[in-house]
N, C-alpha and C. Protein backbone atom coordinates (compact mmCIF):
# COMPACT_ATOMS: atom_id res chain seq x y z
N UNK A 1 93.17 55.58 73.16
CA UNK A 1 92.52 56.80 73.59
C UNK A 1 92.84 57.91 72.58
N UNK A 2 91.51 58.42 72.37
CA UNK A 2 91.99 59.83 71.44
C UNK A 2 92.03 61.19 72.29
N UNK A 3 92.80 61.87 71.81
CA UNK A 3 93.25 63.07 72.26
C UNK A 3 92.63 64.13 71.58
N UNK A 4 91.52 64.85 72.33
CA UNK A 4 91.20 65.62 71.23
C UNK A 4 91.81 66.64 71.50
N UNK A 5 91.38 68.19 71.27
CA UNK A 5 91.45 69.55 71.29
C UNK A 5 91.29 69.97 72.62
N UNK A 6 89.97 69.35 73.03
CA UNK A 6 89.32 69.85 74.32
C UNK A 6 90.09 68.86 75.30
N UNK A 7 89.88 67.73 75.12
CA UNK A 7 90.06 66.73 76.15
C UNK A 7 92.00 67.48 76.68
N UNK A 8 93.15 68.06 75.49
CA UNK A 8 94.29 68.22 75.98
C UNK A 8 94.11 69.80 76.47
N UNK A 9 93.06 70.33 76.42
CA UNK A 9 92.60 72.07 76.93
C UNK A 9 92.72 71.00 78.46
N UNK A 10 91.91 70.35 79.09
CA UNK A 10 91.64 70.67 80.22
C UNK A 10 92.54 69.43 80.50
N UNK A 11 93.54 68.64 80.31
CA UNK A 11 94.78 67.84 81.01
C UNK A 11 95.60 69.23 81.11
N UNK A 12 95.99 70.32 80.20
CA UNK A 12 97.08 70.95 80.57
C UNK A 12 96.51 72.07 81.73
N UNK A 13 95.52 72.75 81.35
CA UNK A 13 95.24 72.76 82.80
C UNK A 13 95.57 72.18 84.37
N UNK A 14 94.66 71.20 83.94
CA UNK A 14 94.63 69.98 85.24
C UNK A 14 96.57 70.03 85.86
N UNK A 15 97.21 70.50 84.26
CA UNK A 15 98.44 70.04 84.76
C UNK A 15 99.51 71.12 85.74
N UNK A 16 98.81 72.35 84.77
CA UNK A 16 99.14 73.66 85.41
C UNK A 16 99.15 73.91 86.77
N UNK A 17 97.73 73.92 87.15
CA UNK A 17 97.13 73.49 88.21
C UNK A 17 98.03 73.10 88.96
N UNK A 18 98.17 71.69 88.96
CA UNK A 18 98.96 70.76 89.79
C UNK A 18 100.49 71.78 90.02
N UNK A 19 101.20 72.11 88.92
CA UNK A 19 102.69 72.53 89.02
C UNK A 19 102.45 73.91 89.98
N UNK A 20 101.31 74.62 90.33
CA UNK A 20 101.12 75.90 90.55
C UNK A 20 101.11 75.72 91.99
N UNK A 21 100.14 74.61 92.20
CA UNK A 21 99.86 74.29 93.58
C UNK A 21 101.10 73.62 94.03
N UNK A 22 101.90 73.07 93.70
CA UNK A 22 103.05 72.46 94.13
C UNK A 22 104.41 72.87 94.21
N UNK A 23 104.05 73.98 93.74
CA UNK A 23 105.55 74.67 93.77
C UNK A 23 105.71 76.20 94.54
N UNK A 24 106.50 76.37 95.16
CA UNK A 24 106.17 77.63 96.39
C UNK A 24 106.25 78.65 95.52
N UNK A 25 105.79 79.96 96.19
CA UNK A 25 105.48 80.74 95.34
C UNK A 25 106.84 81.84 94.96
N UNK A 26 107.22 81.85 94.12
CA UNK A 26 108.13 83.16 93.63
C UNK A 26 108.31 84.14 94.64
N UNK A 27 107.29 84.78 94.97
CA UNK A 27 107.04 85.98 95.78
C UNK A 27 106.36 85.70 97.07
N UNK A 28 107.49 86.58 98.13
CA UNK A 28 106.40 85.90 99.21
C UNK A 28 104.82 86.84 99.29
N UNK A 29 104.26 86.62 99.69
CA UNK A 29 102.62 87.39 99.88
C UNK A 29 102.85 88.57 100.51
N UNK A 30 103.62 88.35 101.92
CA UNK A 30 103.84 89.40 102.75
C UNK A 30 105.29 89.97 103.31
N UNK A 31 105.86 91.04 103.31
CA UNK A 31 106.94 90.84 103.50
C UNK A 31 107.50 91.89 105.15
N UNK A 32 108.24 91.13 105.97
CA UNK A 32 108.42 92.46 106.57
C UNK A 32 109.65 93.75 106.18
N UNK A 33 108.89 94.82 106.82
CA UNK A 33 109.67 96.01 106.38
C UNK A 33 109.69 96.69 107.33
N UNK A 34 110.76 97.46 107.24
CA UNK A 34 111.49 98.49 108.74
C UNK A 34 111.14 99.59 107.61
N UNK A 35 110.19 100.29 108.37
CA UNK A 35 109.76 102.08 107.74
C UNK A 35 110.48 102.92 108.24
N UNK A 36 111.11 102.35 109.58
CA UNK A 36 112.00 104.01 109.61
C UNK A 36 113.04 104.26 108.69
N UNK A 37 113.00 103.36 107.71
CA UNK A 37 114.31 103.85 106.72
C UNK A 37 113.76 105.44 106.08
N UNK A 38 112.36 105.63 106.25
CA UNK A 38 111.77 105.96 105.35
C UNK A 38 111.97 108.00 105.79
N UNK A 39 112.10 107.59 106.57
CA UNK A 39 111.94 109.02 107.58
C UNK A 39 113.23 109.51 107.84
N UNK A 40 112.90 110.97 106.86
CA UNK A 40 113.92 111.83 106.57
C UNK A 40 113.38 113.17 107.55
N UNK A 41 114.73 114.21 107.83
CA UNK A 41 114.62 115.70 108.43
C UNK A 41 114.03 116.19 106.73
N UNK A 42 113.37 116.95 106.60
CA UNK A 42 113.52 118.14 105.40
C UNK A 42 114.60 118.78 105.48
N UNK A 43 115.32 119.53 106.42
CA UNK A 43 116.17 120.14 106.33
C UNK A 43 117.22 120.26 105.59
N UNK A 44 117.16 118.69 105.96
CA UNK A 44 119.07 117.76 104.97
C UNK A 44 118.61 117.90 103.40
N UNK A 45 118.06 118.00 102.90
CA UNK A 45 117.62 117.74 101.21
C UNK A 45 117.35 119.37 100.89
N UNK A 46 118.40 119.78 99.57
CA UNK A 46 118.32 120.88 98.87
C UNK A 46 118.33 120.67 98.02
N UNK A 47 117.75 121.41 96.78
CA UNK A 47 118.11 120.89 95.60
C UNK A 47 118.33 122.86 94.93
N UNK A 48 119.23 122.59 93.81
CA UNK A 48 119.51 123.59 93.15
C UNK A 48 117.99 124.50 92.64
N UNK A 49 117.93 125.56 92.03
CA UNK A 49 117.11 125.83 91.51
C UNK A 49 116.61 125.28 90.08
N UNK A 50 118.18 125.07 88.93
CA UNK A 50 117.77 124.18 87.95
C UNK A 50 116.91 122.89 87.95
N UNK A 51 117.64 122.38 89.34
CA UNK A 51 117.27 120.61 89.18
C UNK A 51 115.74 121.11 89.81
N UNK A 52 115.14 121.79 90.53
CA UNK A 52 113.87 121.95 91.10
C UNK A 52 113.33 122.23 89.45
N UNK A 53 113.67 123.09 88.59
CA UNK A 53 112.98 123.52 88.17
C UNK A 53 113.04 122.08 86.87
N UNK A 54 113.68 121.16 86.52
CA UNK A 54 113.93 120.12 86.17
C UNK A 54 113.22 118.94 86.26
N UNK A 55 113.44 119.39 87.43
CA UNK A 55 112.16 118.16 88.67
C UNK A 55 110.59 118.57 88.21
N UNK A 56 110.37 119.61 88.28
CA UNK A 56 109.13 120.22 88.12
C UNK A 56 108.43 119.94 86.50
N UNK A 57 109.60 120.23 85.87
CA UNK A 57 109.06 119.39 84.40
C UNK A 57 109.31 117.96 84.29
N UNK A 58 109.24 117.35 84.86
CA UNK A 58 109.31 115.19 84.92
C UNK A 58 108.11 115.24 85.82
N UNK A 59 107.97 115.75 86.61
CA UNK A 59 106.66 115.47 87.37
C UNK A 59 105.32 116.06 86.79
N UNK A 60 105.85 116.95 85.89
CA UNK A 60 104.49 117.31 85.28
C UNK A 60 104.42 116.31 83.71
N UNK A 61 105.82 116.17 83.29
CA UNK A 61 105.66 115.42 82.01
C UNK A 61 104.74 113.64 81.99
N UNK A 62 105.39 113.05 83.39
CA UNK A 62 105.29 111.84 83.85
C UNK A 62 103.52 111.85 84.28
N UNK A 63 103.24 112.88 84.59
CA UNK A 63 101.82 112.80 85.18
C UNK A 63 101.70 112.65 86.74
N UNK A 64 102.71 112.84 87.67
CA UNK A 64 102.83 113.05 89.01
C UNK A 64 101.64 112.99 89.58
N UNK A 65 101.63 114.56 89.08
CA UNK A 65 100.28 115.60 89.72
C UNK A 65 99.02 115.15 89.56
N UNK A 66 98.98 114.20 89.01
CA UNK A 66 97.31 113.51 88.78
C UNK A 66 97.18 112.39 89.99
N UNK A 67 98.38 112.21 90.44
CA UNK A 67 97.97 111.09 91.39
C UNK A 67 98.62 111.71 92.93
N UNK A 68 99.14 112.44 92.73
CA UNK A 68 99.85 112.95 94.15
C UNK A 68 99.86 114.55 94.41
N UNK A 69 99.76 114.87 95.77
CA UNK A 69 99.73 116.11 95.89
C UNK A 69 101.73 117.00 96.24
N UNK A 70 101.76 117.79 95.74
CA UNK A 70 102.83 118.87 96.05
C UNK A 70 102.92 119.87 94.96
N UNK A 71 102.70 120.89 96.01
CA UNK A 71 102.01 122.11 95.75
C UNK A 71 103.30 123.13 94.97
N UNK A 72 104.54 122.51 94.89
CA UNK A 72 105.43 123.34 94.57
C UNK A 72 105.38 122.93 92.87
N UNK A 73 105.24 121.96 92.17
CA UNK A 73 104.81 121.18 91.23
C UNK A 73 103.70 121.49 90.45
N UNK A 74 102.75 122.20 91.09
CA UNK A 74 100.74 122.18 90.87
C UNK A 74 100.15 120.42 91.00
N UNK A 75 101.00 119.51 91.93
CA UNK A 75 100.14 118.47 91.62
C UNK A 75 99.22 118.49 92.94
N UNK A 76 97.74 118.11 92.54
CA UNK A 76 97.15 118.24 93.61
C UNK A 76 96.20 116.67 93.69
N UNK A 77 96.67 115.42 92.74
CA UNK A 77 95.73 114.41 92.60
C UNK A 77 95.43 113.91 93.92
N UNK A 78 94.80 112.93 94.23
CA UNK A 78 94.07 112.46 95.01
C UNK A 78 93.78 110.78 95.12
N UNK A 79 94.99 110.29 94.32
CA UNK A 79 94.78 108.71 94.47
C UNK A 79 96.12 108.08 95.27
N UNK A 80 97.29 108.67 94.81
CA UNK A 80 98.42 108.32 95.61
C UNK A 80 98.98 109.11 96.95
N UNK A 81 99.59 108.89 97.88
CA UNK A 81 99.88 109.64 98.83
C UNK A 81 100.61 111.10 99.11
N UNK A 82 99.70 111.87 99.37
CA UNK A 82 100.64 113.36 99.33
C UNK A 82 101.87 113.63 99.77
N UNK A 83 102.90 113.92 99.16
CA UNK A 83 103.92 114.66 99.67
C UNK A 83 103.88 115.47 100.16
N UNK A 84 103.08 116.75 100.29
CA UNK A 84 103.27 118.06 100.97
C UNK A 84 103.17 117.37 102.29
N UNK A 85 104.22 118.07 103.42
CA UNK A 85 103.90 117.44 104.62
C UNK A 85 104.06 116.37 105.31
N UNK A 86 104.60 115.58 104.13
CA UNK A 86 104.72 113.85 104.65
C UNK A 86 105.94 113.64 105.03
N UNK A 87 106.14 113.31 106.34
CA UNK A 87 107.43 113.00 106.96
C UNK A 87 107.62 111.98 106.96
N UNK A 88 107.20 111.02 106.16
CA UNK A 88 107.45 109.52 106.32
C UNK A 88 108.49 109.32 105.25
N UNK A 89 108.72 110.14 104.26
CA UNK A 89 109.65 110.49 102.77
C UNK A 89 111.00 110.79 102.78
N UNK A 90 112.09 109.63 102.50
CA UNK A 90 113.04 110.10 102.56
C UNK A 90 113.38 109.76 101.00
N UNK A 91 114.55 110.41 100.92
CA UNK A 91 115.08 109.91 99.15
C UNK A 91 115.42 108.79 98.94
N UNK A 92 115.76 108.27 99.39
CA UNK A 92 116.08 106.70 99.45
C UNK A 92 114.74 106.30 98.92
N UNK A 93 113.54 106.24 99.56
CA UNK A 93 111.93 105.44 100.07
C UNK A 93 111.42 106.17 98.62
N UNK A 94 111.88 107.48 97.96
CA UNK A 94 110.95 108.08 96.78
C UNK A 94 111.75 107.55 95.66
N UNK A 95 112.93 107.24 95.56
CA UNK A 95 113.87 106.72 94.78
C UNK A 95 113.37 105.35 94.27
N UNK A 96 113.26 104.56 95.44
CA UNK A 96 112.91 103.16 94.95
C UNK A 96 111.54 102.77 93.95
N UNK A 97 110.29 104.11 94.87
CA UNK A 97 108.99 104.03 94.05
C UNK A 97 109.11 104.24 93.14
N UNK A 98 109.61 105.23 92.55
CA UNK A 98 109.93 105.71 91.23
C UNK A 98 110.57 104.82 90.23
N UNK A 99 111.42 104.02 90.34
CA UNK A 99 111.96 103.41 89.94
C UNK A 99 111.51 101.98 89.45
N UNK A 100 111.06 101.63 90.74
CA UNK A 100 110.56 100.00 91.17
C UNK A 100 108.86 100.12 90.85
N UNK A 101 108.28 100.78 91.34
CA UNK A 101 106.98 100.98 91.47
C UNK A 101 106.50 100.58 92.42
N UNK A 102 104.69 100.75 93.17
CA UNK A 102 104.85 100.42 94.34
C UNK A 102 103.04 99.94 94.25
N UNK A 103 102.21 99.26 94.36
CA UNK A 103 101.07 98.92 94.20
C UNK A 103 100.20 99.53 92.65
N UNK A 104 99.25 100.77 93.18
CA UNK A 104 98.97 101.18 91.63
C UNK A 104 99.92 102.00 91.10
N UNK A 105 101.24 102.02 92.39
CA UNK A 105 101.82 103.07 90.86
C UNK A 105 102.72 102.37 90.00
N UNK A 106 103.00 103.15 88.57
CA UNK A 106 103.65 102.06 88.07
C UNK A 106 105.66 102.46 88.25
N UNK A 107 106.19 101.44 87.68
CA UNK A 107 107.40 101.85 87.80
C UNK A 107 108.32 102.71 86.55
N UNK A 108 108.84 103.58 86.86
CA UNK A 108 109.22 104.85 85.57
C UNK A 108 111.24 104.52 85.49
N UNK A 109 111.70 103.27 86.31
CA UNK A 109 112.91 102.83 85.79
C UNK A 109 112.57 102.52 84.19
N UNK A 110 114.12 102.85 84.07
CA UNK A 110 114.12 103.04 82.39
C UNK A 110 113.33 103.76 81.10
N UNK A 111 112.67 104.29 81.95
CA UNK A 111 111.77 105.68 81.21
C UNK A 111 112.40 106.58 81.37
N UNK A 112 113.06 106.81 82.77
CA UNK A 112 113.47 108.16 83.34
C UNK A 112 115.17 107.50 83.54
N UNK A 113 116.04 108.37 83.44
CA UNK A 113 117.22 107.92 84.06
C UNK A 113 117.44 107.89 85.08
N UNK A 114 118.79 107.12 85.64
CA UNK A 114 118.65 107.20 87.28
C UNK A 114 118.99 108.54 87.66
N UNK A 115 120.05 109.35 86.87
CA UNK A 115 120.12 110.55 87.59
C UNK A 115 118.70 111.81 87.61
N UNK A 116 118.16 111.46 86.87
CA UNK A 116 116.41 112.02 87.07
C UNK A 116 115.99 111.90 88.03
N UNK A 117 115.90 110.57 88.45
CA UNK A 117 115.34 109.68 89.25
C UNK A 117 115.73 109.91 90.46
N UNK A 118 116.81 110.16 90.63
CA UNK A 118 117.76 110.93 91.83
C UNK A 118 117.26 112.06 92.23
N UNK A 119 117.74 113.09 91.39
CA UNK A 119 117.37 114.49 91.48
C UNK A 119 115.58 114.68 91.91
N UNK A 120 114.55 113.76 90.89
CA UNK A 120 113.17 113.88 91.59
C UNK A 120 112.92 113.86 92.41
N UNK A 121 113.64 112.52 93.19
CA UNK A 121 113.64 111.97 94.73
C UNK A 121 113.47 113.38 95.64
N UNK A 122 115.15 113.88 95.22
CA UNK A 122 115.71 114.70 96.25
C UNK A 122 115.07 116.29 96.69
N UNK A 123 114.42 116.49 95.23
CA UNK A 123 113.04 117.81 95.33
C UNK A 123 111.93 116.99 95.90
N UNK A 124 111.72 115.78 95.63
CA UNK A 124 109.85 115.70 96.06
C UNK A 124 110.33 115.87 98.06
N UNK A 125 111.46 115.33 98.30
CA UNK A 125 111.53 115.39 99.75
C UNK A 125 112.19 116.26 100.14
N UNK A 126 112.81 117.22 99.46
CA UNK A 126 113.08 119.08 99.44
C UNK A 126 111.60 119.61 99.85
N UNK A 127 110.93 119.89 98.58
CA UNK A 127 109.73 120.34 98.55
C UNK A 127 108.81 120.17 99.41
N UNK A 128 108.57 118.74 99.97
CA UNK A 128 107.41 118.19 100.58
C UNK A 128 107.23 119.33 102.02
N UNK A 129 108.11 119.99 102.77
CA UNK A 129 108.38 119.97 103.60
C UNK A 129 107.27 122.29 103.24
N UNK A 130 107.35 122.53 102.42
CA UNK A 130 107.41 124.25 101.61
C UNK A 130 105.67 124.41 101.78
């Protein structure tokens, strides 16, 4: 039997295939999650005036404001979920997005440091509340 070009295009396929379908998946599809982690007082979260005003330049540098609304910032986008108002936001829950990323958004670990990453958290769920 000869082996051509094409004929080993579609065995490794065929073979792919097979290993893809047969092997469980990495990731599960669905996962459950407890949201009340997510739900913070505003009250508890202050942030200095530097780090606000700190915060305010990463969220405008990063492009925040094109996808999310908070008005202390000027972001007013319209594709990701608003902060102004959102009580579902705790620092913990803005920490991880930022970091990790979370559907279309992408993830800004290792772009941003963690203590950035911190401090953003702790104004977007300062702020959200103004």
């Amino acid at each position: 039997m000869v082996l051509t070009v094409q004929s080993f295009a579609k065995l490794t396929l065929v073979l792919l295939g097979s290993v893809a379908l047969a092997s469980p998946s990495l990731t599960p599809m669905a996962q459950d999650h407890d949201h009340s982690a997510h739900s913070g007082e505003a009250g508890q979260v202050t942030v200095t005036a530097a780090e606000a005003e700190a915060s305010r330049t990463l969220f405008s540098q990063y492009g925040c404001g094109s996808c999310h609304v908070l008005a202390d910032a000027n972001g007013y986008g319209s594709i990701g979920p608003a902060f102004d108002g959102n009580d579902a936001l705790s620092v913990e829950h803005v920490n991880q997005i930022i970091s990790e990323g979370q559907g279309a958004m992408p993830s800004f670990g290792g772009m941003v440091s963690e203590e950035e990453i911190e401090t953003l958290s702790r104004y977007i769920v300062a702020k959200k509340a103004d």
